[in-house]
N, C-alpha and C. Protein backbone atom coordinates (compact mmCIF):
# COMPACT_ATOMS: atom_id res chain seq x y z
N UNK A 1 25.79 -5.31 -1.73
CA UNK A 1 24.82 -4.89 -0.75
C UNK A 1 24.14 -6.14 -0.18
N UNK A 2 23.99 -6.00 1.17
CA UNK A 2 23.42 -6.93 1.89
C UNK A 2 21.49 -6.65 1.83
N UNK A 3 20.75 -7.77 1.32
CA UNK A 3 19.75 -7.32 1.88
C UNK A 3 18.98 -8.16 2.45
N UNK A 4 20.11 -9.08 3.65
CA UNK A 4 19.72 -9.76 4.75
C UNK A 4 19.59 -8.72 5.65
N UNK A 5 19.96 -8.22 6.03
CA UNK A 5 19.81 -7.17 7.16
C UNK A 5 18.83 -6.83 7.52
N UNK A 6 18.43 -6.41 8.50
CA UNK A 6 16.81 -5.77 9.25
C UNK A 6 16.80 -4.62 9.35
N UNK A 7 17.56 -3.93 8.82
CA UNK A 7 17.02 -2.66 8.56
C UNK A 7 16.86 -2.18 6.88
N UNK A 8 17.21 -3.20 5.96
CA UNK A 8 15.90 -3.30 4.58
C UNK A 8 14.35 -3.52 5.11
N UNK A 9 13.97 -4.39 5.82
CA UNK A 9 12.72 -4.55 6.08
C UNK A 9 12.21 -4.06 6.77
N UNK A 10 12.76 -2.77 7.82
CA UNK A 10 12.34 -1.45 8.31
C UNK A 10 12.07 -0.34 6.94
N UNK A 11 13.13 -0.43 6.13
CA UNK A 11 12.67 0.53 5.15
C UNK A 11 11.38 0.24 4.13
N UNK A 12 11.03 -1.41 4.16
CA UNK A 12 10.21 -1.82 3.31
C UNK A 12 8.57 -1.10 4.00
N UNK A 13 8.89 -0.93 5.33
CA UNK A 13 8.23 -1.13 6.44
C UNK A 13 7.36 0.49 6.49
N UNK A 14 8.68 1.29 6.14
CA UNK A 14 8.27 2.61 6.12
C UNK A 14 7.72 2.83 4.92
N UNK A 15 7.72 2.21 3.27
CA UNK A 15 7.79 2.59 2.34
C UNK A 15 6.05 2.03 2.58
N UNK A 16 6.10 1.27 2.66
CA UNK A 16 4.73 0.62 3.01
C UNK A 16 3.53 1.58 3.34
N UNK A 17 4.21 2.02 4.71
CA UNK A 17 3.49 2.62 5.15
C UNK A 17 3.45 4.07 5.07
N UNK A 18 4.05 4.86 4.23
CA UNK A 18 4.11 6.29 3.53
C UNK A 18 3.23 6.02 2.39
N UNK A 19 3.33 4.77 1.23
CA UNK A 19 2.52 4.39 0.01
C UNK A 19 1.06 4.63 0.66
N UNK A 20 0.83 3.94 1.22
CA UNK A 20 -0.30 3.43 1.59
C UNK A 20 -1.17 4.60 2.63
N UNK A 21 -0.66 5.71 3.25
CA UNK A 21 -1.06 6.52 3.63
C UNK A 21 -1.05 7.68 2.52
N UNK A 22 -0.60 7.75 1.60
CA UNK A 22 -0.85 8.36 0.19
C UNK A 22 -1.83 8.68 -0.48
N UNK A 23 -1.67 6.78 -0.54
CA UNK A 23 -3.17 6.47 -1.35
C UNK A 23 -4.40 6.84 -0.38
N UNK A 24 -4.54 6.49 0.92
CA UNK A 24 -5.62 6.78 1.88
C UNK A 24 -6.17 8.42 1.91
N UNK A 25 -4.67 9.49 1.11
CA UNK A 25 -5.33 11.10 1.75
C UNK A 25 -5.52 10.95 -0.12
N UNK A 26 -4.76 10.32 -0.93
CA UNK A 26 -5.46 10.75 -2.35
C UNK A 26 -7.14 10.34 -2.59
N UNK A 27 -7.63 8.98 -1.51
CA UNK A 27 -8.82 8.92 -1.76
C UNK A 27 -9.93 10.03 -1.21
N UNK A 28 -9.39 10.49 0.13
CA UNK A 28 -10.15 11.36 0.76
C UNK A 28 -10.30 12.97 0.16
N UNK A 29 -8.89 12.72 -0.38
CA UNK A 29 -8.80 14.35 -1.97
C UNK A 29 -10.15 14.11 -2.47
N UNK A 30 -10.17 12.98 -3.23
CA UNK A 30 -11.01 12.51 -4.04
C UNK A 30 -12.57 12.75 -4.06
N UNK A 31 -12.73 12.08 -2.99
CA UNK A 31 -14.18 12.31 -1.85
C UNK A 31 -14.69 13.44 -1.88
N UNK A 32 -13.57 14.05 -1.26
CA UNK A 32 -13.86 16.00 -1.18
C UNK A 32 -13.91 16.50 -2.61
N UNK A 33 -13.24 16.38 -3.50
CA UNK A 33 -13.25 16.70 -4.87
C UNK A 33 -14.64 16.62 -5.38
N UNK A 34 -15.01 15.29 -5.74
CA UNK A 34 -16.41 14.97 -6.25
C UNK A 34 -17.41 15.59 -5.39
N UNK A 35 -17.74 15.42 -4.07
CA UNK A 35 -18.66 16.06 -3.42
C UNK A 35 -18.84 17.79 -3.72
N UNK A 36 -17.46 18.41 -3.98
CA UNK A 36 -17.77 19.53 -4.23
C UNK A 36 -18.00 20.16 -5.68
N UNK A 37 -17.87 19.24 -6.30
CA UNK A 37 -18.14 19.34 -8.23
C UNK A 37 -19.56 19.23 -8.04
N UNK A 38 -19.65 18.17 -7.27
CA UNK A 38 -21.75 17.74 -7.08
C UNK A 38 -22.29 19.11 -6.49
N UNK A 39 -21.73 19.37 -5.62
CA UNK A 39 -22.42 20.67 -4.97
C UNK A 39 -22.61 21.88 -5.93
N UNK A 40 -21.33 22.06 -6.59
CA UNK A 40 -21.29 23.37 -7.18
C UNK A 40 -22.04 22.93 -8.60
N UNK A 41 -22.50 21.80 -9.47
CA UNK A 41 -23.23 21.33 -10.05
C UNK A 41 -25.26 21.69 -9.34
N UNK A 42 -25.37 21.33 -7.86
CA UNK A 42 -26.66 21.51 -7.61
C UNK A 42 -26.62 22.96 -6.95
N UNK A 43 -25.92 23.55 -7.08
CA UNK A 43 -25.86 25.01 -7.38
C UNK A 43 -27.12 25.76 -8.15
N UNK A 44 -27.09 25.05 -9.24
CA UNK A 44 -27.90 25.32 -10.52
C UNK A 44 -28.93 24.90 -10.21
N UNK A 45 -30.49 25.47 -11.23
CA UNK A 45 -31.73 24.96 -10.47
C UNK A 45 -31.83 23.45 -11.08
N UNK A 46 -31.30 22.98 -11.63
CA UNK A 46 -31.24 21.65 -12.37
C UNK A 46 -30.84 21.04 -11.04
N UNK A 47 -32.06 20.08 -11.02
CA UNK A 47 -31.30 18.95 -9.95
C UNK A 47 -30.61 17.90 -10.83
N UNK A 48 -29.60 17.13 -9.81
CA UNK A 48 -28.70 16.19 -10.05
C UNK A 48 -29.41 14.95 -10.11
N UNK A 49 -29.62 14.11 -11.73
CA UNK A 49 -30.51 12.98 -12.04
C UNK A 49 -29.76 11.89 -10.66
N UNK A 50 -30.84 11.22 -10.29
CA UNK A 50 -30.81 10.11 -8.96
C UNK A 50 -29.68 8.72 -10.00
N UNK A 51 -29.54 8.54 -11.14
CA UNK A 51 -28.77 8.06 -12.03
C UNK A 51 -27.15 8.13 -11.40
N UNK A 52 -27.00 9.39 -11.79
CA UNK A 52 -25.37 10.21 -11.62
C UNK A 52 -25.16 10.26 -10.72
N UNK A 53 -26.12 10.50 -9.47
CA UNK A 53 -25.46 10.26 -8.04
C UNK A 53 -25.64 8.78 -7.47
N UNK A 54 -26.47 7.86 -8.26
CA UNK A 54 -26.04 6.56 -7.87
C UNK A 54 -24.76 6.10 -8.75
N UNK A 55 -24.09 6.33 -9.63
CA UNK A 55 -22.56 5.95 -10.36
C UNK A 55 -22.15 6.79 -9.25
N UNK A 56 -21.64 8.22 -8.74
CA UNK A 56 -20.63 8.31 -7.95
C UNK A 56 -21.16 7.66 -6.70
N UNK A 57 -21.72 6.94 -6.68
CA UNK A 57 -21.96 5.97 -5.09
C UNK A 57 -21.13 5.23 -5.03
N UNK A 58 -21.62 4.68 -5.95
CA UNK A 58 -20.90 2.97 -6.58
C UNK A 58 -19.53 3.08 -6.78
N UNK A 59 -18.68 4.24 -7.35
CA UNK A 59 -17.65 4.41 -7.65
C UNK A 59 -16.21 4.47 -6.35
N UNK A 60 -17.43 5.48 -5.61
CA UNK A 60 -16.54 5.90 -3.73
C UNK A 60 -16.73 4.48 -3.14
N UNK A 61 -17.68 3.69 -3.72
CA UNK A 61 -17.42 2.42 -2.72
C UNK A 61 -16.81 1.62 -3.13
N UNK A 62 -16.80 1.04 -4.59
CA UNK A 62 -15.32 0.25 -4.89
C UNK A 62 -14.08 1.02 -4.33
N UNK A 63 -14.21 2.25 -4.75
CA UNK A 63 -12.79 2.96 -4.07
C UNK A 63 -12.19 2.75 -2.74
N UNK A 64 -13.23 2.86 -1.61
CA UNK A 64 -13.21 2.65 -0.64
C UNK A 64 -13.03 0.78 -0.11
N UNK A 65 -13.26 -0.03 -0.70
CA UNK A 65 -13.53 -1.25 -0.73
C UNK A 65 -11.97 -1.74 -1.31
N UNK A 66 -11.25 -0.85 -2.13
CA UNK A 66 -9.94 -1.39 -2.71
C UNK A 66 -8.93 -0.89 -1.53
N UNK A 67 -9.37 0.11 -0.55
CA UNK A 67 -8.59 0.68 0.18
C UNK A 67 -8.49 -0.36 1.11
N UNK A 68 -10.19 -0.94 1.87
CA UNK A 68 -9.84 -1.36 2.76
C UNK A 68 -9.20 -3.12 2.73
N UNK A 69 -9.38 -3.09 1.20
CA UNK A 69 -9.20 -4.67 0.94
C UNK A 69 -7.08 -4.47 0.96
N UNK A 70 -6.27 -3.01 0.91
CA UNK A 70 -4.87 -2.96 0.03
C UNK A 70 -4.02 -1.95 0.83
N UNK A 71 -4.99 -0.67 1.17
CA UNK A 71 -4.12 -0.41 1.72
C UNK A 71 -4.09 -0.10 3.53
N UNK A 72 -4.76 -0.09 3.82
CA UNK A 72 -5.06 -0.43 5.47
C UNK A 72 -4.43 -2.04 5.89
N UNK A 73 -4.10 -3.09 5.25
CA UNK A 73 -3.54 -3.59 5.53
C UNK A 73 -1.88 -3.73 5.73
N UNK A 74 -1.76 -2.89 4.34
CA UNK A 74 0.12 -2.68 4.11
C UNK A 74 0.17 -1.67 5.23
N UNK A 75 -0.74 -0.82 5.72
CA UNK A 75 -0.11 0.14 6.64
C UNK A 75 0.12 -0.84 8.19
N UNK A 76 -0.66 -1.45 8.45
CA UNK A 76 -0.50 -2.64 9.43
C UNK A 76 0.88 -3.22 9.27
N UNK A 77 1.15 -3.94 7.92
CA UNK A 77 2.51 -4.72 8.18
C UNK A 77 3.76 -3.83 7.50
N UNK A 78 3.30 -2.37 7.45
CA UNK A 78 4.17 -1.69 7.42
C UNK A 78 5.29 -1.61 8.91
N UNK A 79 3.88 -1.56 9.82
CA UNK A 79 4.25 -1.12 11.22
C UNK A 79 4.73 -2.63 12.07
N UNK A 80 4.08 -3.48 11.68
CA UNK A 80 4.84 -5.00 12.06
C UNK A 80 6.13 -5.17 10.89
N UNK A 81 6.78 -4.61 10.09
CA UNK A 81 7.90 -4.72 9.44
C UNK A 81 9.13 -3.37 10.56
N UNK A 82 8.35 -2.44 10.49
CA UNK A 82 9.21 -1.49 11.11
C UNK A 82 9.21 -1.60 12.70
N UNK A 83 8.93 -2.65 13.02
CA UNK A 83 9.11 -3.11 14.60
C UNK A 83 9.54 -4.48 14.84
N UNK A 84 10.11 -5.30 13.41
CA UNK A 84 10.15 -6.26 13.28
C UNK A 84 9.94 -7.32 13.72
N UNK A 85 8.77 -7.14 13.16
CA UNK A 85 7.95 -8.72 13.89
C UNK A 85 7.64 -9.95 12.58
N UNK A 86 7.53 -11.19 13.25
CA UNK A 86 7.98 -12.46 12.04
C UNK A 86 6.97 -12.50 11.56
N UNK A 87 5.75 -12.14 11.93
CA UNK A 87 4.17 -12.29 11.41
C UNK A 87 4.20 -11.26 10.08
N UNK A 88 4.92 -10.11 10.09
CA UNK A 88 4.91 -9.78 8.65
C UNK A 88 5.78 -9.50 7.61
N UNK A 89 6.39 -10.80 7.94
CA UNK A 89 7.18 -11.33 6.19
C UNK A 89 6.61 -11.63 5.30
N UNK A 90 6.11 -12.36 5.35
CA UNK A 90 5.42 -12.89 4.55
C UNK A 90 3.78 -12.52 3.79
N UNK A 91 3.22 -11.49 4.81
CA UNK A 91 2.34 -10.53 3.78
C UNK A 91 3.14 -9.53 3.32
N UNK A 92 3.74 -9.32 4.07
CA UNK A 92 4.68 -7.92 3.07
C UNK A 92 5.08 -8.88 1.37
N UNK A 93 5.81 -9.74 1.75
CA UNK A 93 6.21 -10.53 0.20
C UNK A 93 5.13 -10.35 -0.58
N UNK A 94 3.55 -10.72 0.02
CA UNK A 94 2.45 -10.55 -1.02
C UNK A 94 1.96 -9.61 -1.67
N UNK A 95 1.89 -8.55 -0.59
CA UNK A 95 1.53 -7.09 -0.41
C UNK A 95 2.54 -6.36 -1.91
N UNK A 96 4.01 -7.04 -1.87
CA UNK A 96 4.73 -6.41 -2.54
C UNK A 96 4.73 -7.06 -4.15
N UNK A 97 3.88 -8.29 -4.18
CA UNK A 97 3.91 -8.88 -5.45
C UNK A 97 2.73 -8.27 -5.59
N UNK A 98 1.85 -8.07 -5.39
CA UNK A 98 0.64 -7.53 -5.69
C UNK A 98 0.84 -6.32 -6.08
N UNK A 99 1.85 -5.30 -5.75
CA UNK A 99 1.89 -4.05 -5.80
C UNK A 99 2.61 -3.50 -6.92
N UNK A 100 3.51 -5.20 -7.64
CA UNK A 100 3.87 -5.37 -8.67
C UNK A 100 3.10 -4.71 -10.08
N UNK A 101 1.58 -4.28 -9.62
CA UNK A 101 1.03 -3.53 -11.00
C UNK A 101 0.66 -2.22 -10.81
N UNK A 102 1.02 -1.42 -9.65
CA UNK A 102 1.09 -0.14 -9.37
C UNK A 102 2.52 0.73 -9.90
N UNK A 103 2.50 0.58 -11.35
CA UNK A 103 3.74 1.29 -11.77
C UNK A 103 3.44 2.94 -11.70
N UNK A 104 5.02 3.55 -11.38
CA UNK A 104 5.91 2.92 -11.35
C UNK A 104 7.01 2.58 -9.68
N UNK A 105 5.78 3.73 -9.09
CA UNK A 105 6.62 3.48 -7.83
C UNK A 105 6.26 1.84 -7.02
N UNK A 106 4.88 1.70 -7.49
CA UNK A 106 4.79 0.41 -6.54
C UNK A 106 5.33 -0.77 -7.31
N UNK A 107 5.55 -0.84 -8.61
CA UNK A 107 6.57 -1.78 -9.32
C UNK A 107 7.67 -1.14 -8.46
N UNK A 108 8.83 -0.26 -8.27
CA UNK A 108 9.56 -0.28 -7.93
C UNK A 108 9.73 -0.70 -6.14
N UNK A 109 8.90 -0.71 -5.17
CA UNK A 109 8.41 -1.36 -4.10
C UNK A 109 8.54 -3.24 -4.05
N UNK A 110 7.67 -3.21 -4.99
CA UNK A 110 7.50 -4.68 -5.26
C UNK A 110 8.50 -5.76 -5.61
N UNK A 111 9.68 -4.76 -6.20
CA UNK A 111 10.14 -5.65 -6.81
C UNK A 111 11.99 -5.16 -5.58
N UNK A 112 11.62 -4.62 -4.43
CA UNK A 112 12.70 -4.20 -3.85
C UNK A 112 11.93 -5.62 -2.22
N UNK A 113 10.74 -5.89 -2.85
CA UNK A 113 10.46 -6.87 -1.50
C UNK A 113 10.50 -7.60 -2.19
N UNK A 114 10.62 -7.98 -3.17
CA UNK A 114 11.05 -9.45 -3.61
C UNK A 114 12.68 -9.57 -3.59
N UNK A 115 13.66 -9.05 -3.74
CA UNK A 115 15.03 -9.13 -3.65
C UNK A 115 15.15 -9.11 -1.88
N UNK A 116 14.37 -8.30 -1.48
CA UNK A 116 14.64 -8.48 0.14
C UNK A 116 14.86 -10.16 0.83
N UNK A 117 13.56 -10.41 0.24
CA UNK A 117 12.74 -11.64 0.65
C UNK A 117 12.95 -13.15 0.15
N UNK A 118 13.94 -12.46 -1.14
CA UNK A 118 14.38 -13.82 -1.47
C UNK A 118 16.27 -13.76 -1.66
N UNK A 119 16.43 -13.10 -0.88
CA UNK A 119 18.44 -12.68 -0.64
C UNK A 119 18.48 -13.87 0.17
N UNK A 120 19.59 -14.54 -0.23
CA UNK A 120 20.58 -15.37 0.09
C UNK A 120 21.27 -14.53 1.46
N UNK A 121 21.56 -15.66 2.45
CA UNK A 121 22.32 -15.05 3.70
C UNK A 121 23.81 -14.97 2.88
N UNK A 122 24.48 -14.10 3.09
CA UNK A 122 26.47 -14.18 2.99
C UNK A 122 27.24 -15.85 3.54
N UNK A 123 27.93 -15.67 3.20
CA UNK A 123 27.91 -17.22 3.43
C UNK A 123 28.81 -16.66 5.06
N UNK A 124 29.31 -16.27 5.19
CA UNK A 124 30.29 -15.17 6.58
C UNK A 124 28.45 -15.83 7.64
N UNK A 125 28.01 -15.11 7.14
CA UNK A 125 26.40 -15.26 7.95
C UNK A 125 25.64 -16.65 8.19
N UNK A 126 25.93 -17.40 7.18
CA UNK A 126 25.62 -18.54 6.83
C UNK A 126 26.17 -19.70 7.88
N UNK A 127 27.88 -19.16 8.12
CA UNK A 127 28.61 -20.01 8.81
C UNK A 127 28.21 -20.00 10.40
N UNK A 128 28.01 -18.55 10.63
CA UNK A 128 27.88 -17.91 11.83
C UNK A 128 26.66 -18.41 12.27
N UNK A 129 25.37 -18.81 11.59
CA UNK A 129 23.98 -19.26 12.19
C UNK A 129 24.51 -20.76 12.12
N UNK A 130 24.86 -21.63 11.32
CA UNK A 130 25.34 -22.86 11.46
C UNK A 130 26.10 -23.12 12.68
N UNK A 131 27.02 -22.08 13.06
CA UNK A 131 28.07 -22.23 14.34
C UNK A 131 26.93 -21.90 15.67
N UNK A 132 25.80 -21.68 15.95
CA UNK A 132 25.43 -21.38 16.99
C UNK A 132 23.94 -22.60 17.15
């Protein structure tokens, strides 16, 4: 298998950007989830200690803060991979070593942009860019 080709780094491109729109509706699950545990919690005449709703503050905003630091970007050079543009090789390579600890699908991601990214041309290919 060749994975010089440009249409691996369209698929890296799409995988990217399906992952990463995943993670974006699992956070917004999330959001909605907790907000409505809180609600159906102040349901009750017990109010909700100012404590517990400052931890789920803090919590939606690292959350939100890992999104915009991980995956709003891969969805970007998802879409500069699947339109192939040269500006994102090389965050995708990062994007995909980094993603190296999201087992097991983003280990399996990670480690399909590192074989992309570091494939040897065919030498057939090799000759052919040398000849021009």
């Amino acid at each position: 298998m060749n994975f010089t080709e440009p249409s691996h780094k369209k698929i890296l491109g799409i995988l990217f950007i399906a992952f990463s729109a995943l993670g974006l509706l699992g956070l917004v699950f999330y959001d909605f989830f907790i907000d409505f545990i809180l609600n159906m919690a102040a349901l009750d005449n017990d109010p909700i200690p100012v404590e517990a709703m400052w931890i789920f503050d803090f919590i939606d905003s690292i959350l939100w803060a890992i999104a915009i630091l991980f995956l709003i970007p891969k969805i970007v050079i998802g879409f500069g991979l699947v339109n192939g543009r040269k500006w994102a090789m090389m965050p995708a390579l990062v994007y995909g070593i980094i993603g190296l600890i999201n087992f097991p699908l983003g280990t399996l991601v990670g480690v399909y942009s590192i074989i992309i990214y570091t494939a040897k041309p065919s030498e057939e290919e090799d000759f052919e860019r040398r000849a021009n």
